[in-house]
C-alpha atoms as a PDB file:
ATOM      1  CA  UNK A   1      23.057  19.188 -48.456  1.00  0.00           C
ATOM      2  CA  UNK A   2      22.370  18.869 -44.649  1.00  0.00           C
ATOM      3  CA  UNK A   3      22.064  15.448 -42.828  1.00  0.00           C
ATOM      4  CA  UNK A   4      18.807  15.209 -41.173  1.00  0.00           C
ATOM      5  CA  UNK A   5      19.488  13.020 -37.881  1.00  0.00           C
ATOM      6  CA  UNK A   6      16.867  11.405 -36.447  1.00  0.00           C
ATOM      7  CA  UNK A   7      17.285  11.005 -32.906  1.00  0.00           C
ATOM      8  CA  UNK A   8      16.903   7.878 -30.744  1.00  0.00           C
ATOM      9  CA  UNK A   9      13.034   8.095 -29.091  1.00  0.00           C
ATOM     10  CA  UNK A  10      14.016   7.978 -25.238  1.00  0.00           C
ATOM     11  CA  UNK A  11      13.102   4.554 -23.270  1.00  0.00           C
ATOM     12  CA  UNK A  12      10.282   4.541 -21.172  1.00  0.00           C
ATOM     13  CA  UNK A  13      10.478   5.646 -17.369  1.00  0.00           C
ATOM     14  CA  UNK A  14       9.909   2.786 -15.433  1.00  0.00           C
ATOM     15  CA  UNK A  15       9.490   3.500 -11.739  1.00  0.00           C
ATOM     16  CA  UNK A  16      12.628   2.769  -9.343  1.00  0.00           C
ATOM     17  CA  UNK A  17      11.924  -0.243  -7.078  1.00  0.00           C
ATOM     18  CA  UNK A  18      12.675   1.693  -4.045  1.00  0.00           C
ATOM     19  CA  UNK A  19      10.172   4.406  -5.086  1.00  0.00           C
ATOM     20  CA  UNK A  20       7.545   1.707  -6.101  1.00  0.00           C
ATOM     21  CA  UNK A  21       8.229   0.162  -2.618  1.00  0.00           C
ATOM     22  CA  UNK A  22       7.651   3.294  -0.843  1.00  0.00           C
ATOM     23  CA  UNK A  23       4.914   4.641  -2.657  1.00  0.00           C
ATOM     24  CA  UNK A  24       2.943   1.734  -2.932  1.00  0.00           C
ATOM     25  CA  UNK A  25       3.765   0.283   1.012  1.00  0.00           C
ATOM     26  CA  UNK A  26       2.687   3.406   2.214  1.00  0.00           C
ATOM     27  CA  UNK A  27      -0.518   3.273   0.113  1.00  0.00           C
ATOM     28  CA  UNK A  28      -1.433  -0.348   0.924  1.00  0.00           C
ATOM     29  CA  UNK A  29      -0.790  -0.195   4.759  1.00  0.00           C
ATOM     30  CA  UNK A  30      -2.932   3.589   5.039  1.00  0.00           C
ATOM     31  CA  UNK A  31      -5.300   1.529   2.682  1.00  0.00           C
ATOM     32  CA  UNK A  32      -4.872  -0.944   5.730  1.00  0.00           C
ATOM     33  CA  UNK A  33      -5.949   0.844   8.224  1.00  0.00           C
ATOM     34  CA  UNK A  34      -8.532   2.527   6.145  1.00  0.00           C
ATOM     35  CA  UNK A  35     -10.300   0.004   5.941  1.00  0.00           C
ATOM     36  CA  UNK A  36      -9.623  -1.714   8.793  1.00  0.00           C
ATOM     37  CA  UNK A  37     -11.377   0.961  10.372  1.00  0.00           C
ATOM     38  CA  UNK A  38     -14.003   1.014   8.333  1.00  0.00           C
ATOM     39  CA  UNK A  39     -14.987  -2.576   8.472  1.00  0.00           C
ATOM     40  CA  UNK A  40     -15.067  -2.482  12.039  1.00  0.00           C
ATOM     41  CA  UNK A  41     -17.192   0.457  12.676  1.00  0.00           C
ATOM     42  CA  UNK A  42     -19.981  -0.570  13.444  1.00  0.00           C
ATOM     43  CA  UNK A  43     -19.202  -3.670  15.830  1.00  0.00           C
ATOM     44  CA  UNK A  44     -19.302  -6.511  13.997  1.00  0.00           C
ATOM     45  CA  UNK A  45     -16.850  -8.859  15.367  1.00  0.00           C
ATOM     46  CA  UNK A  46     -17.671 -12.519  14.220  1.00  0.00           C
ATOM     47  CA  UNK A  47     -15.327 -14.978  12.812  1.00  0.00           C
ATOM     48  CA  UNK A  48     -17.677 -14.873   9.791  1.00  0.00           C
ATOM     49  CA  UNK A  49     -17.502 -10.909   9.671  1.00  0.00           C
ATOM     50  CA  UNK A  50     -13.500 -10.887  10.471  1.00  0.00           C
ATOM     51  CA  UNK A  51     -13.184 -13.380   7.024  1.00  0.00           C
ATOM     52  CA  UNK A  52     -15.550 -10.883   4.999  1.00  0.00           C
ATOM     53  CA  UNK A  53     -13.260  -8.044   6.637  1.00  0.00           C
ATOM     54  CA  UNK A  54      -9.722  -9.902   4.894  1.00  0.00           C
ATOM     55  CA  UNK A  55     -11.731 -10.233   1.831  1.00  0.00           C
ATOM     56  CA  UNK A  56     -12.990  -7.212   1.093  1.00  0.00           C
ATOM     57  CA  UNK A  57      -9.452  -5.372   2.375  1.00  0.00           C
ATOM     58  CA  UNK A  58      -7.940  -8.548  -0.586  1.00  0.00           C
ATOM     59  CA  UNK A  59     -10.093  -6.925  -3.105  1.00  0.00           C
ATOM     60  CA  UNK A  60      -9.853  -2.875  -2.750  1.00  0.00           C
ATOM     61  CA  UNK A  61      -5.993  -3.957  -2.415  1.00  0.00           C
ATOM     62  CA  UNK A  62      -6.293  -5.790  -5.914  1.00  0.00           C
ATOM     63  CA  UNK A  63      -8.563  -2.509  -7.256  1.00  0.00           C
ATOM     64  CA  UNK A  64      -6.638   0.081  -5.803  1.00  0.00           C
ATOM     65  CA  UNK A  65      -3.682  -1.548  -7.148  1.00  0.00           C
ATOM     66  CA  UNK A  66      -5.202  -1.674 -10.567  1.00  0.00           C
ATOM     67  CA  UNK A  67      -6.739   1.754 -10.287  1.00  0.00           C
ATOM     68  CA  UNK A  68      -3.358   3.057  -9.782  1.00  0.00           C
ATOM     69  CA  UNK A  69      -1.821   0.980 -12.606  1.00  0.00           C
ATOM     70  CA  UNK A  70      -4.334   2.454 -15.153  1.00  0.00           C
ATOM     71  CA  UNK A  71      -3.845   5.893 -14.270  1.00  0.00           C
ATOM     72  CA  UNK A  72      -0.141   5.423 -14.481  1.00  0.00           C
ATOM     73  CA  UNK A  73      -1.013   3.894 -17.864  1.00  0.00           C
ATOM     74  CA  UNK A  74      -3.183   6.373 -19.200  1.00  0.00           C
ATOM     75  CA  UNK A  75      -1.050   9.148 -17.946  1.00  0.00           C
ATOM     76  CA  UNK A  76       1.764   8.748 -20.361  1.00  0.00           C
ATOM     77  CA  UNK A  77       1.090  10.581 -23.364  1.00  0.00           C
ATOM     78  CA  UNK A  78       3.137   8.538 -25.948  1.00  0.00           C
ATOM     79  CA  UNK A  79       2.482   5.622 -27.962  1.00  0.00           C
ATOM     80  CA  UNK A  80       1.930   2.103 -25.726  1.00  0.00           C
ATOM     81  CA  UNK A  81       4.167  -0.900 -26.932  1.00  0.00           C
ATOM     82  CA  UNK A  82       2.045  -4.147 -26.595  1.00  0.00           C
ATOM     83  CA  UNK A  83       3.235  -5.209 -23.149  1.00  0.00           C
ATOM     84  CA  UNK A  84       3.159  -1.869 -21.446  1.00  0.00           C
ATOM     85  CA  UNK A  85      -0.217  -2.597 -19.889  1.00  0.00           C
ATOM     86  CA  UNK A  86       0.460  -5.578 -18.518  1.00  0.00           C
ATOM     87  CA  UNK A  87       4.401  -4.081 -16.973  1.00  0.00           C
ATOM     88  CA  UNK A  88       3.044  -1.086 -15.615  1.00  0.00           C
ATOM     89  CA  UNK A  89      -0.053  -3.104 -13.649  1.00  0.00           C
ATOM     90  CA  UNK A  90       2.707  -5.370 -12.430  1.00  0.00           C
ATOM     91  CA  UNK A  91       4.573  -2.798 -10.936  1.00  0.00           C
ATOM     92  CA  UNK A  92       2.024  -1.993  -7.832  1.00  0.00           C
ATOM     93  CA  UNK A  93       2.596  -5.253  -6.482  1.00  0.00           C
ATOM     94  CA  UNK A  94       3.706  -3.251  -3.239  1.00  0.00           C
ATOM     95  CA  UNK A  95       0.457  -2.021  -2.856  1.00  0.00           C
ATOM     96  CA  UNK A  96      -1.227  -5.100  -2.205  1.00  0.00           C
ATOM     97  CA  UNK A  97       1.982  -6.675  -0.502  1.00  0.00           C
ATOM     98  CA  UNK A  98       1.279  -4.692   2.206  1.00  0.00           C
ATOM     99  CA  UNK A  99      -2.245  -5.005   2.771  1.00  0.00           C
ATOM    100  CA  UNK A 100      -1.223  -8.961   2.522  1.00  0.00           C
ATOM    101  CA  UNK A 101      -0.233  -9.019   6.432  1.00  0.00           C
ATOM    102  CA  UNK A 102      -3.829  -7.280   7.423  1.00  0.00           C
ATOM    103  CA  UNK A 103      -5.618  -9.520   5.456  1.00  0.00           C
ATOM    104  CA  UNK A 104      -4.166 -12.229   6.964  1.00  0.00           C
ATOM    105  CA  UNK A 105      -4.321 -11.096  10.126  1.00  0.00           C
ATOM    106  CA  UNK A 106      -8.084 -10.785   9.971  1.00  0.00           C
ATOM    107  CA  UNK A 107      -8.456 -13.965   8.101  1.00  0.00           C
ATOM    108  CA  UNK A 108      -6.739 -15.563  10.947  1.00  0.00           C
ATOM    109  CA  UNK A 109      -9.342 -14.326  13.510  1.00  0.00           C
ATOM    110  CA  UNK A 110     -11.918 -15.750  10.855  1.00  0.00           C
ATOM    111  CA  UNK A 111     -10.689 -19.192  10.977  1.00  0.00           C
ATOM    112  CA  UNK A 112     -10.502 -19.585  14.711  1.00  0.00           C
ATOM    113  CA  UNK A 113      -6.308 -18.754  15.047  1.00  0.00           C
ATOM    114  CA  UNK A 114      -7.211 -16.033  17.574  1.00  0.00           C
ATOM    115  CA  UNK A 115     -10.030 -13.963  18.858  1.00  0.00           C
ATOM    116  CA  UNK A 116     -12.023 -11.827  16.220  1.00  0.00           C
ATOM    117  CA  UNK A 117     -12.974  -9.864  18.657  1.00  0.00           C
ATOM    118  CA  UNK A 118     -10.015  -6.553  18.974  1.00  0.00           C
ATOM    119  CA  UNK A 119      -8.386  -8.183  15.893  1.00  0.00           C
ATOM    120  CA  UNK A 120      -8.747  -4.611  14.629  1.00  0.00           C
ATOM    121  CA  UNK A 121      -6.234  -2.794  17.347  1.00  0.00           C
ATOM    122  CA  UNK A 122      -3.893  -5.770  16.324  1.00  0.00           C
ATOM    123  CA  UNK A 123      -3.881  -4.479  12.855  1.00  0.00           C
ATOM    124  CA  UNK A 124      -3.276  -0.273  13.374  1.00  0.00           C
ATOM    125  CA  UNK A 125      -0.259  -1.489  15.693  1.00  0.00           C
ATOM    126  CA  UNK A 126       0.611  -4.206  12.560  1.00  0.00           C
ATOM    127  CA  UNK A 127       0.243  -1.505  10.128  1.00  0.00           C
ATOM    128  CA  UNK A 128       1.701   1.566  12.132  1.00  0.00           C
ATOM    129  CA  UNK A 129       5.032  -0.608  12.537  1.00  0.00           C
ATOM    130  CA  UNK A 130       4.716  -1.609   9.043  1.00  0.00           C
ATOM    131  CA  UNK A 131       4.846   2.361   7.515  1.00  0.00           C
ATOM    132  CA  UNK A 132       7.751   3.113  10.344  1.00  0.00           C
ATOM    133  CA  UNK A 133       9.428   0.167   9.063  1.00  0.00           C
ATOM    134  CA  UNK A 134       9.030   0.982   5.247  1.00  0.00           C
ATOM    135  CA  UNK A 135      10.118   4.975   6.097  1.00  0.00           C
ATOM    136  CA  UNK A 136      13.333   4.285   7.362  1.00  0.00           C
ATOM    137  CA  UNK A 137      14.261   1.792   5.131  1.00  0.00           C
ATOM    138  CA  UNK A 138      13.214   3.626   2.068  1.00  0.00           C
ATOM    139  CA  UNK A 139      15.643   6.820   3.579  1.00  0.00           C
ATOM    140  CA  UNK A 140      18.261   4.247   4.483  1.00  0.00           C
ATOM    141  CA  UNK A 141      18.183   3.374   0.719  1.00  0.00           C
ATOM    142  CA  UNK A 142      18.754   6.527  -0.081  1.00  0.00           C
ATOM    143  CA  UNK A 143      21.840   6.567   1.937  1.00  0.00           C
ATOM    144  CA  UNK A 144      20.035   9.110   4.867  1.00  0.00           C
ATOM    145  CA  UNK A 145      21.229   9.327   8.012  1.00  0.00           C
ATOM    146  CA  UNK A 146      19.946   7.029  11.316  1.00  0.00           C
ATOM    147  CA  UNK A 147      18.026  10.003  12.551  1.00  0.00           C
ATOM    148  CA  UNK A 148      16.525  11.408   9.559  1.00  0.00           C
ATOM    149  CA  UNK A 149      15.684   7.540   8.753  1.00  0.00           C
ATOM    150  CA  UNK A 150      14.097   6.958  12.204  1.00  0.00           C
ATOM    151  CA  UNK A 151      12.286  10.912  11.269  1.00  0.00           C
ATOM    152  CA  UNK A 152      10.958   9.530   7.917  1.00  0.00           C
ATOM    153  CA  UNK A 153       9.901   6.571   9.802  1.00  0.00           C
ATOM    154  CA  UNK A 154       7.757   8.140  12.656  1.00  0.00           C
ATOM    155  CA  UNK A 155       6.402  10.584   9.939  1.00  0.00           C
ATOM    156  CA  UNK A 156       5.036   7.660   7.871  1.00  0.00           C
ATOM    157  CA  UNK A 157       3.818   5.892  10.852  1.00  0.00           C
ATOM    158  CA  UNK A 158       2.159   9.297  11.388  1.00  0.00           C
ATOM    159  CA  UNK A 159      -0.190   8.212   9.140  1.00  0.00           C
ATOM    160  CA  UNK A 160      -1.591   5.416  10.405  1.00  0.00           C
ATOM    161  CA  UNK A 161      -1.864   6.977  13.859  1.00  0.00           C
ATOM    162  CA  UNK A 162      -3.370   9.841  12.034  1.00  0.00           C
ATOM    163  CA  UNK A 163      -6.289   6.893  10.572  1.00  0.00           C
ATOM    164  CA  UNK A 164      -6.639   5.288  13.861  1.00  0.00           C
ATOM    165  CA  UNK A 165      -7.261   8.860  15.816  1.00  0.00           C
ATOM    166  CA  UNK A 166      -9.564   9.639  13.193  1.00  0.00           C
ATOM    167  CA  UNK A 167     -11.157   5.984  13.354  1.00  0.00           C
ATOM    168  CA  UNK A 168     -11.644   6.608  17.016  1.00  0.00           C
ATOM    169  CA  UNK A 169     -13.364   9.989  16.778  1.00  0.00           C
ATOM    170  CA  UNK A 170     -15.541   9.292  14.728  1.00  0.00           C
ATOM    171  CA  UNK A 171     -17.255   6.225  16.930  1.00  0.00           C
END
């Protein structure tokens, strides 16, 4: 008679911190920017309309973030242990950690800490520097070379330039 092995189900994928980081760093500061540019659009430049900007960017963070989450979550095609929810939400904190600098940035020109008015340049330079910064460390991580760091970098920052040309075009 043949032993029937049953073999051990595999663990669940959880996302490397470094690839969380990067994905979700790049997402939050193009979010960023996004709507940094969109906020600003059409002029409004009041310390009250500069703290509605950093709370609006606070909450498509927090839904983008949990957007993201429940795709992740509804993605994976085998059974969900109780906790999985709650782990895999938990794991886009990057996405919202780096719209956290933006928001406060704007919230600052709310409360009086500096000029509401161009806040929004202050921001695409904030968030530009923010995706160079998160491309090369993300290829230095993954033991890359200086240059092809500093390449990953200026294509990530790419992006943001690629929001702010856009942003500028279309005024």
């Amino acid at each position: 008679m043949a032993q029937t092995t049953t073999a051990a189900p595999e663990p669940r994928r959880q996302h490397d911190t470094r690839e969380s980081v990067l994905f979700g760093g790049v997402y939050g500061a193009v979010l960023a920017c996004s709507m940094v540019a969109a906020l600003t659009q059409y002029g409004h430049t009041t310390r009250a309309s500069r703290r509605y900007d950093a709370l609006w960017l606070l909450v498509t963070a927090l839904a983008s973030a949990l957007a993201h989450g429940y795709a992740h979550y509804i993605a994976e095609r085998e059974p969900h242990r109780r906790w999985d929810a709650v782990r895999i939400l938990s794991e886009e904190w990057p996405l919202v950690t780096a719209a956290l600098p933006t928001v406060l940035l704007l919230a600052g020109a709310g409360w009086g800490w500096w000029a509401a008015n161009g806040v929004e340049y202050a921001a695409f330079v904030l968030n530009i520097a923010l995706l160079f910064a998160l491309g090369v460390v993300t290829a230095r991580w993954s033991h890359r070379s200086w240059p092809f760091a500093t390449l990953t970098g200026a294509v990530d920052a790419l992006l943001g330039v690629v929001v702010v040309v856009a942003n500028a075009i279309i005024k």
